[in-house]
Protein backbone atom coordinates (compact mmCIF):
# COMPACT_ATOMS: atom_id res chain seq x y z
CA UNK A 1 -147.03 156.63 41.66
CA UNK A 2 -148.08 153.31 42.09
CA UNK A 3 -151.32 151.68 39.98
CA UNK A 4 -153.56 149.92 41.52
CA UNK A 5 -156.70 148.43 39.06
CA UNK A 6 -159.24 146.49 40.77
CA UNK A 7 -161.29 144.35 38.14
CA UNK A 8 -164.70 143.85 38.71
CA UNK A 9 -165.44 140.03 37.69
CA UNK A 10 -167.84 139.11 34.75
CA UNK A 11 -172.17 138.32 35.10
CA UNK A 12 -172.25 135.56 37.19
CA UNK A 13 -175.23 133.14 37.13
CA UNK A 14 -177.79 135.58 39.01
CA UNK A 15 -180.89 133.13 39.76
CA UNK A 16 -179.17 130.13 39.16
CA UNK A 17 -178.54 127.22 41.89
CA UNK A 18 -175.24 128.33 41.95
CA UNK A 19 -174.89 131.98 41.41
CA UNK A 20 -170.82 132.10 42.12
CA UNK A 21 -169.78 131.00 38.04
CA UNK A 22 -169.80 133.53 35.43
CA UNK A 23 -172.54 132.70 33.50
CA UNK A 24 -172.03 132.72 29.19
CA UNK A 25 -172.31 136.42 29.05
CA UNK A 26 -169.67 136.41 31.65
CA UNK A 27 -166.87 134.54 30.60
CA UNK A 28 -167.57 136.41 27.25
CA UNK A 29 -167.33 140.08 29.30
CA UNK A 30 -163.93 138.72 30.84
CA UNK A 31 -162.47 136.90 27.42
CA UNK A 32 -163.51 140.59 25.81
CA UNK A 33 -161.90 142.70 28.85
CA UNK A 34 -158.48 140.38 28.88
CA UNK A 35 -158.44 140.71 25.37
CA UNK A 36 -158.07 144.91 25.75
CA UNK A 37 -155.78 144.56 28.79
CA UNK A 38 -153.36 142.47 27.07
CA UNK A 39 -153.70 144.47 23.72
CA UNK A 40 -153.30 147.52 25.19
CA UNK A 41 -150.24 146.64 26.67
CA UNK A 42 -150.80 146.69 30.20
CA UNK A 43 -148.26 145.05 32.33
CA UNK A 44 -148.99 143.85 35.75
CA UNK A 45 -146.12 143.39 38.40
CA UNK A 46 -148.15 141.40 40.33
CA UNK A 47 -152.29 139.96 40.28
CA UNK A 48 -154.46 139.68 43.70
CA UNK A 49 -158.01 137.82 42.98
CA UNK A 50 -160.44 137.03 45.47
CA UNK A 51 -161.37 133.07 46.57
CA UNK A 52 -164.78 133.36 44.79
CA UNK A 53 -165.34 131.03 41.37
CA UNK A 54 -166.78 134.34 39.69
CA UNK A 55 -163.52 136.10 40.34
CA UNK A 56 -161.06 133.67 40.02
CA UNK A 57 -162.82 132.29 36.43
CA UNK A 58 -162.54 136.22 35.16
CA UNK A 59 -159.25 136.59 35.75
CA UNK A 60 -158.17 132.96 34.28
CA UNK A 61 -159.61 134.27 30.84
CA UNK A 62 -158.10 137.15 31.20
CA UNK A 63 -154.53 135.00 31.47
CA UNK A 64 -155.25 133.29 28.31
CA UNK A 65 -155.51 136.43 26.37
CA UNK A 66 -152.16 137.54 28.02
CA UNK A 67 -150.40 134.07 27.14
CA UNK A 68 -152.11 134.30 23.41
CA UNK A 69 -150.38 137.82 22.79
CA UNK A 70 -146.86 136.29 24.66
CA UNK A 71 -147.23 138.58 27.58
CA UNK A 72 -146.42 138.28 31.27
CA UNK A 73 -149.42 137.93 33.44
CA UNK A 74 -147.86 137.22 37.23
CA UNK A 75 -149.31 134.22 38.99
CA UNK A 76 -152.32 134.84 40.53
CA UNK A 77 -152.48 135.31 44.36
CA UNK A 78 -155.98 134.63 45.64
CA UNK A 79 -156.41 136.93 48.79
CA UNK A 80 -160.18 136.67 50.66
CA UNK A 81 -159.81 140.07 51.65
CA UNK A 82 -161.49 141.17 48.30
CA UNK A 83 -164.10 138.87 48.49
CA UNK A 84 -167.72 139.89 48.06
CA UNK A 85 -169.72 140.27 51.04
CA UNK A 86 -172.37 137.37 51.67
CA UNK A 87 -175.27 139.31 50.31
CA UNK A 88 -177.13 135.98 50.86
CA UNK A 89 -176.91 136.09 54.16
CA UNK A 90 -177.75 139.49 54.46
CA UNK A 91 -180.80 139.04 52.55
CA UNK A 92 -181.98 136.19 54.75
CA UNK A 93 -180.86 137.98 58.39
CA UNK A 94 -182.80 141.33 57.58
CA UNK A 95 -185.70 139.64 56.09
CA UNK A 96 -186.24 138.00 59.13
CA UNK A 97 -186.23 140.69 61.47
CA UNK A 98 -188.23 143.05 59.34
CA UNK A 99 -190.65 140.06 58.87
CA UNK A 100 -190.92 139.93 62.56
CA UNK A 101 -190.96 143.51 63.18
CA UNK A 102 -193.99 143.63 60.18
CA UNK A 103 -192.38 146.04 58.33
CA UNK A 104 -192.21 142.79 55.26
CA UNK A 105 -194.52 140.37 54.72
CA UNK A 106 -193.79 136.99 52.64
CA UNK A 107 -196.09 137.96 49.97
CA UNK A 108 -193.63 140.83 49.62
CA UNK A 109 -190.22 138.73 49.13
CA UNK A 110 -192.18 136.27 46.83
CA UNK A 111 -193.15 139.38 44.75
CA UNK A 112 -189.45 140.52 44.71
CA UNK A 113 -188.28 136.95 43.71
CA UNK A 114 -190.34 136.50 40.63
CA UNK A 115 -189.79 140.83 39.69
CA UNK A 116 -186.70 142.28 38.87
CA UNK A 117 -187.72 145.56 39.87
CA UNK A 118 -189.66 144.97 42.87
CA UNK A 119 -186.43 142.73 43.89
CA UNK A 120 -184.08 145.60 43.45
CA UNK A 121 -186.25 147.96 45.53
CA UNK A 122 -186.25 145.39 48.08
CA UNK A 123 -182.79 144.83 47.86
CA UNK A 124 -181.66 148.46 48.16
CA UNK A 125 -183.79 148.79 51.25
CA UNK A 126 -182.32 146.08 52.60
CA UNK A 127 -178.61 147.21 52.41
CA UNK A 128 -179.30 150.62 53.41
CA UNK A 129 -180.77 149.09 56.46
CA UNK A 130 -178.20 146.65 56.81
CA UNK A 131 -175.15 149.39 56.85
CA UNK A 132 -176.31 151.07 59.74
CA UNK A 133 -175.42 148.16 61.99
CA UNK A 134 -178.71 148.71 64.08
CA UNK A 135 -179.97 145.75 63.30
CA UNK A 136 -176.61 143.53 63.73
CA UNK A 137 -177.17 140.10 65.41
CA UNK A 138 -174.56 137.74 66.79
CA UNK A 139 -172.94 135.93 64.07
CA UNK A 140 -174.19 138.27 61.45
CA UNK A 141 -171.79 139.36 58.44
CA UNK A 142 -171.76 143.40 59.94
CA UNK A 143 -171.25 145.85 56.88
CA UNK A 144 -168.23 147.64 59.81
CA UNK A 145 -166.43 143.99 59.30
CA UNK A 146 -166.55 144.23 55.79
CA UNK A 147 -165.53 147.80 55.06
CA UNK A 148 -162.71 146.89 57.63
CA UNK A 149 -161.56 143.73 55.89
CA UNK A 150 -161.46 145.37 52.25
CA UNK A 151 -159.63 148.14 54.03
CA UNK A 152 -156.51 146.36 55.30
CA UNK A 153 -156.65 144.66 52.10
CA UNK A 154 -155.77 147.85 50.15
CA UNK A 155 -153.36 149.00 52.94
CA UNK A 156 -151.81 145.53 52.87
CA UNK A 157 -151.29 146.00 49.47
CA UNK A 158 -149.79 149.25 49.81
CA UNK A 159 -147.47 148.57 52.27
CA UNK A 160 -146.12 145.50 50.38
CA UNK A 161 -145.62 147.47 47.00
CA UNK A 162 -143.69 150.17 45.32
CA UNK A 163 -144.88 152.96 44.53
CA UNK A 164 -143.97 152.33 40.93
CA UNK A 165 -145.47 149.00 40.61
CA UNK A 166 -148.71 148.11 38.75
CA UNK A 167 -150.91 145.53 40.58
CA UNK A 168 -154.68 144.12 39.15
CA UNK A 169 -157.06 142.93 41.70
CA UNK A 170 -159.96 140.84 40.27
CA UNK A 171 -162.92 141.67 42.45
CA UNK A 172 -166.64 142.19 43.34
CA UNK A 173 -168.53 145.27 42.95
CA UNK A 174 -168.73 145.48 46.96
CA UNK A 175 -164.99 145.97 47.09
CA UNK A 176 -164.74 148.22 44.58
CA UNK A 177 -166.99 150.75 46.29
CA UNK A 178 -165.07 150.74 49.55
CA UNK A 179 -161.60 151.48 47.40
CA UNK A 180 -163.95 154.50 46.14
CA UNK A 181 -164.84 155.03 49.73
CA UNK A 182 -161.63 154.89 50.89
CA UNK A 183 -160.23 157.17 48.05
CA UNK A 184 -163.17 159.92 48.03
CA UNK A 185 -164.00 159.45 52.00
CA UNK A 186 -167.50 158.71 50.71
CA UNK A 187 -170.41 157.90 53.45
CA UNK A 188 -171.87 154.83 54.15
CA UNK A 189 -174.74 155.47 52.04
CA UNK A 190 -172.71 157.09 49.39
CA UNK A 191 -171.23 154.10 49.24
CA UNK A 192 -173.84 151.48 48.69
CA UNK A 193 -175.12 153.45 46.29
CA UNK A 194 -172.22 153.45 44.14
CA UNK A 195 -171.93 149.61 44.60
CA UNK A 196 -174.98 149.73 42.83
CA UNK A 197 -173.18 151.42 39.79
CA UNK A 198 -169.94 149.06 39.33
CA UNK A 199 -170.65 147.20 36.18
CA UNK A 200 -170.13 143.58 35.28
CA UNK A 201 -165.73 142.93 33.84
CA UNK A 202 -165.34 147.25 34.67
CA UNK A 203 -162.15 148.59 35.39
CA UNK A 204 -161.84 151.30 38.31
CA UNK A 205 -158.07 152.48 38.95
CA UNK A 206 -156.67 153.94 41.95
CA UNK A 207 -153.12 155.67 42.46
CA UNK A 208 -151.01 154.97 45.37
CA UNK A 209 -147.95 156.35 46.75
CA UNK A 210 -146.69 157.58 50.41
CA UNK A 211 -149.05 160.54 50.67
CA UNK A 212 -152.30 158.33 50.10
CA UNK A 213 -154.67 156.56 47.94
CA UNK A 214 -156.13 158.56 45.05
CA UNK A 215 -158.50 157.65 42.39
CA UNK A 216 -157.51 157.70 39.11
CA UNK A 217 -160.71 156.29 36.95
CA UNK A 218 -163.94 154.59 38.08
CA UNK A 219 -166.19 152.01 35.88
CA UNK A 220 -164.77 151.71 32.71
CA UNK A 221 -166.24 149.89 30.44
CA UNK A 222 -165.23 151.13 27.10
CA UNK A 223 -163.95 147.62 25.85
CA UNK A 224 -167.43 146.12 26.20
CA UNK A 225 -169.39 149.28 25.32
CA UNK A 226 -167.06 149.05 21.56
CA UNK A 227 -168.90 145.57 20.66
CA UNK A 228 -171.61 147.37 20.03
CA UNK A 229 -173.86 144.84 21.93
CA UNK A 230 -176.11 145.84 24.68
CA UNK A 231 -176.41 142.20 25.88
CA UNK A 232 -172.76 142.91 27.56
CA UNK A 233 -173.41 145.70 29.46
CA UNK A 234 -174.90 144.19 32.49
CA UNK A 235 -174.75 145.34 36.42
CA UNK A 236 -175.81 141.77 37.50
């Protein structure tokens, strides 16, 4: 069978101006996670990265530690289908309806800016709203789009590969849910909810082969969890 790992990128810069660079924490998540790849041994026929900084900064550490330990690492090939979703634009579309249809008040989102908590209740009742495509406008990013576009990614990859190849795609956590989806048949709901669970510079492997897509390991984070430091064991 064939191995397919997708690599969930390091912290990125949550609150900052720009939020798409790993932020310290980050690059040290992805120097930490190349670091066990390569000394583990783990050969990759060919590497598939996203076009966001975030992803494309995770898996350049992750090269040096190959090239420091005189390994292969394939050139990267940056493919958007595994990009993130715009979950900035999301944000911004379904506060405005629900902000016209008073079911969110301003006092609300400025409460969720300056909480963590209250932000990630918001936030989850946001996407769950968001994924039933009720509320889609014209020009909106639709969650259908994006569970679409990270689909043909996968069978794109498929297709292209043997079955006895082992391919890394560095990713966001939104793309590594709909592999899960895709592998498990999960919901909709089932599926943001796991989203929620993908942790920052995790691992999640999936077998492949001409009977299907199965999943082989979800969310490891062993290599970070080993440090011993709690500081590296982030979700955002």
């Amino acid at each position: 069978m064939g191995l397919l790992y997708f690599i969930r990128h390091g912290q990125a810069s949550f609150g900052q101006k720009n939020y798409d660079l790993l932020s310290g924490t980050g690059f040290l998540q992805a120097q930490i996670l190349g670091n066990h790849l390569a000394s583990s041994g783990i050969c990759f026929d060919q590497i598939y990265c996203g076009s966001m900084v975030r992803q494309q900064q995770t898996a350049a550490k992750a090269m040096e530690s190959y090239k420091s330990e005189g390994l292969l690492f394939p050139v990267i090939t940056k493919d958007t289908a595994f990009d993130e979703y715009d979950a900035f634009a999301v944000w911004k579309n379904q506060t405005r309806q629900m902000l016209s249809e008073q079911l969110l008040t301003k006092a609300d989102i400025q409460e969720a800016i300056s909480d963590k908590r209250r932000f990630q209740l918001l936030f989850e009742r946001i996407m769950m709203r968001w994924i039933t495509g009720k509320h889609d406008a014209p020009g909106d990013t639709t969650w259908l789009d994006f569970v679409g576009r990270v689909h043909n990614g996968i069978s794109a990859l498929i297709s292209r590969h043997d079955s006895k190849e082992h391919i890394a795609v560095f990713t966001s956590g939104g793309p590594v849910s709909i592999a899960l989806k895709k592998a498990l048949e999960l919901s909709d709901t089932k599926t943001m909810e796991v989203s929620w669970q993908v942790m920052n510079a995790s691992v999640s492997r999936f077998y492949f082969n001409s009977r299907g897509f199965f999943l082989s390991g979800f969310n490891d984070i062993s290599h970070l969890s080993l440090k011993k430091d709690a500081k590296l064991l982030t979700y955002r």
